[in-house]
Protein backbone atom coordinates (compact mmCIF):
# COMPACT_ATOMS: atom_id res chain seq x y z
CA UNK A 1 36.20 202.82 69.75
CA UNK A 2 39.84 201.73 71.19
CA UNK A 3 39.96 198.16 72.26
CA UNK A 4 42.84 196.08 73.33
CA UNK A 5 44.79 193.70 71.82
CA UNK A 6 45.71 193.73 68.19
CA UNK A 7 47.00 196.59 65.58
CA UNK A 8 45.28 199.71 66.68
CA UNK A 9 45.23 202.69 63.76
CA UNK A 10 44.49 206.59 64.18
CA UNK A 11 42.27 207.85 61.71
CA UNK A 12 42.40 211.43 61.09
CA UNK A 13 39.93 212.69 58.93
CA UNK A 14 36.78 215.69 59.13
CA UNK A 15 34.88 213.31 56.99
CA UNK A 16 32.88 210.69 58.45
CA UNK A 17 32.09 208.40 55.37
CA UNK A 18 35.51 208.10 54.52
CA UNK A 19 36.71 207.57 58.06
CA UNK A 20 34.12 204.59 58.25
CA UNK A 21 35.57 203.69 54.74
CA UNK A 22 38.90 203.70 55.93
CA UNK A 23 38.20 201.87 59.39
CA UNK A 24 36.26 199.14 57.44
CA UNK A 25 39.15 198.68 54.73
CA UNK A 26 42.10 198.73 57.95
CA UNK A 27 40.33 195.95 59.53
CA UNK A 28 40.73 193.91 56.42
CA UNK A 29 44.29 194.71 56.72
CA UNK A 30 44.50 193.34 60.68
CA UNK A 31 43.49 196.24 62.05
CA UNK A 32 41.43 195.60 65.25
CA UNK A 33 40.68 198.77 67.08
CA UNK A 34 40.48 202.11 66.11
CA UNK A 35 40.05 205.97 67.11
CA UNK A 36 38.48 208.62 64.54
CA UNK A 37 39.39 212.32 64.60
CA UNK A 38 38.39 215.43 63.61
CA UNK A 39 40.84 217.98 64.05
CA UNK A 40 44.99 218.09 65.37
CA UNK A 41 43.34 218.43 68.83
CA UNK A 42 41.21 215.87 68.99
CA UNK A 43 43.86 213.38 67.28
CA UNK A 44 46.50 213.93 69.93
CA UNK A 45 44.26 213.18 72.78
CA UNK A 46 43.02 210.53 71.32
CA UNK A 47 47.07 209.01 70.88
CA UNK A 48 47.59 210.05 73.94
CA UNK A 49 44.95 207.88 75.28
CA UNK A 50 45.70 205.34 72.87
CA UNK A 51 48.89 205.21 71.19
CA UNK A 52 48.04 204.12 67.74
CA UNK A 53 50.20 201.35 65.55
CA UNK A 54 49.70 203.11 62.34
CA UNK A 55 48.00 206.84 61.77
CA UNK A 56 45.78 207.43 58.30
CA UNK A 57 45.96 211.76 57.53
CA UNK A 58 43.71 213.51 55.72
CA UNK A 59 45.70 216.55 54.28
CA UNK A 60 42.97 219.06 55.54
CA UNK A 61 40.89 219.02 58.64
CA UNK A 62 39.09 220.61 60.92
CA UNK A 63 40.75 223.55 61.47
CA UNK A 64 43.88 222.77 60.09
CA UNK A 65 46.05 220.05 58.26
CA UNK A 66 46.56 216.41 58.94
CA UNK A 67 50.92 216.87 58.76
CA UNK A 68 50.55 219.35 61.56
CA UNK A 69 48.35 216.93 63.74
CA UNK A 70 50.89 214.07 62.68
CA UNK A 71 53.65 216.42 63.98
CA UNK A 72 51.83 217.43 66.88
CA UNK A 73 51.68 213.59 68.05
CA UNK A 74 55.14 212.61 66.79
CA UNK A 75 56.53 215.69 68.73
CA UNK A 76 54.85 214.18 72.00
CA UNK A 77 55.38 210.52 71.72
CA UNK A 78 58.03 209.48 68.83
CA UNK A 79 57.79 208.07 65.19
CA UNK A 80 54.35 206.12 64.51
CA UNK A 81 53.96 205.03 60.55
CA UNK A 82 51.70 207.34 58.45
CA UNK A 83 49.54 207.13 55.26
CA UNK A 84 48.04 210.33 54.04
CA UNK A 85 44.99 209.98 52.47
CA UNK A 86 43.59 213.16 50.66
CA UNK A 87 41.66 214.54 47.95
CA UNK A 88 44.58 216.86 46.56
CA UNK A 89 47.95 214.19 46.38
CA UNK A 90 50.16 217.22 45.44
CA UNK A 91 49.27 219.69 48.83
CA UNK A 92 50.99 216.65 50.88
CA UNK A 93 54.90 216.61 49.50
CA UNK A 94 57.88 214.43 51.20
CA UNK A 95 55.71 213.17 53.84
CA UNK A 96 55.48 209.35 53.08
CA UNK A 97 52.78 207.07 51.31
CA UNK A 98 50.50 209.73 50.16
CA UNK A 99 46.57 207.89 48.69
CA UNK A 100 44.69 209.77 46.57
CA UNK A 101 41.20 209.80 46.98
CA UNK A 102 38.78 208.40 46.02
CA UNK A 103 40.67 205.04 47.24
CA UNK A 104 40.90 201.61 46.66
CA UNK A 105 41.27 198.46 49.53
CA UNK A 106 44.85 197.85 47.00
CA UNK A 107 45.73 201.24 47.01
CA UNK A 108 45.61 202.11 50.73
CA UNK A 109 46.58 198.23 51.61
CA UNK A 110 50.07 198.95 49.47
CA UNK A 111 50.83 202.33 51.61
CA UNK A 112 50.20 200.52 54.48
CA UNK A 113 52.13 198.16 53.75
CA UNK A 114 55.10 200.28 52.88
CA UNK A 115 55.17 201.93 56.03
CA UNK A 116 53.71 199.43 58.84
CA UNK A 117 55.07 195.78 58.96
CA UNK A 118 51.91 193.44 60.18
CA UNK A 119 54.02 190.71 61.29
């Protein structure tokens, strides 16, 4: 789903309702293209490929953890802004913006905005 031009975001989540969610609720924010992953794998090839603006984390994917997939890419390519979004707040500590789920377009839109300047 990359495209050029415009904010591109990383969405790293196992969970394909909520990464639909969370693509439809980033493009409200400015977002205009987007890649959806699964696992840490999948998410560094696809910033590889595509280095994203702004990454969204599930704390748990497949086969593994959204921090380690977020390390995995920052390792590789440098510091990119983060939200975690995940259903258990308290497994994701001193990480940055951390959104509980289930979300809301203000909740997610202030993390966002804490870590990723639109301008």
């Amino acid at each position: 789903m990359a495209g050029g031009g415009g904010h591109h975001a990383l969405i790293i989540e196992d969970e394909m309702m909520i990464a639909l969610s969370l693509e439809d609720l980033l493009t409200g924010l400015g977002f205009r293209s987007f890649d959806i992953a699964d696992s840490a794998a999948a998410a560094l090839l696809c910033a590889r490929n595509h280095r994203p603006d702004m990454i969204t984390a599930d704390g748990l994917i497949n086969g593994g953890t959204g921090m380690e997939a977020v390390d995995q890419i920052t390792n590789a390519m440098g510091a990119i802004p983060v939200v975690y979004v995940s259903g258990n707040p308290t497994f994701i500590v001193g990480r940055g913006p951390v959104v509980a789920k289930p979300f809301s377009s203000e909740t997610l839109g202030a993390a966002c905005a804490r870590v990723y300047s639109f301008h």
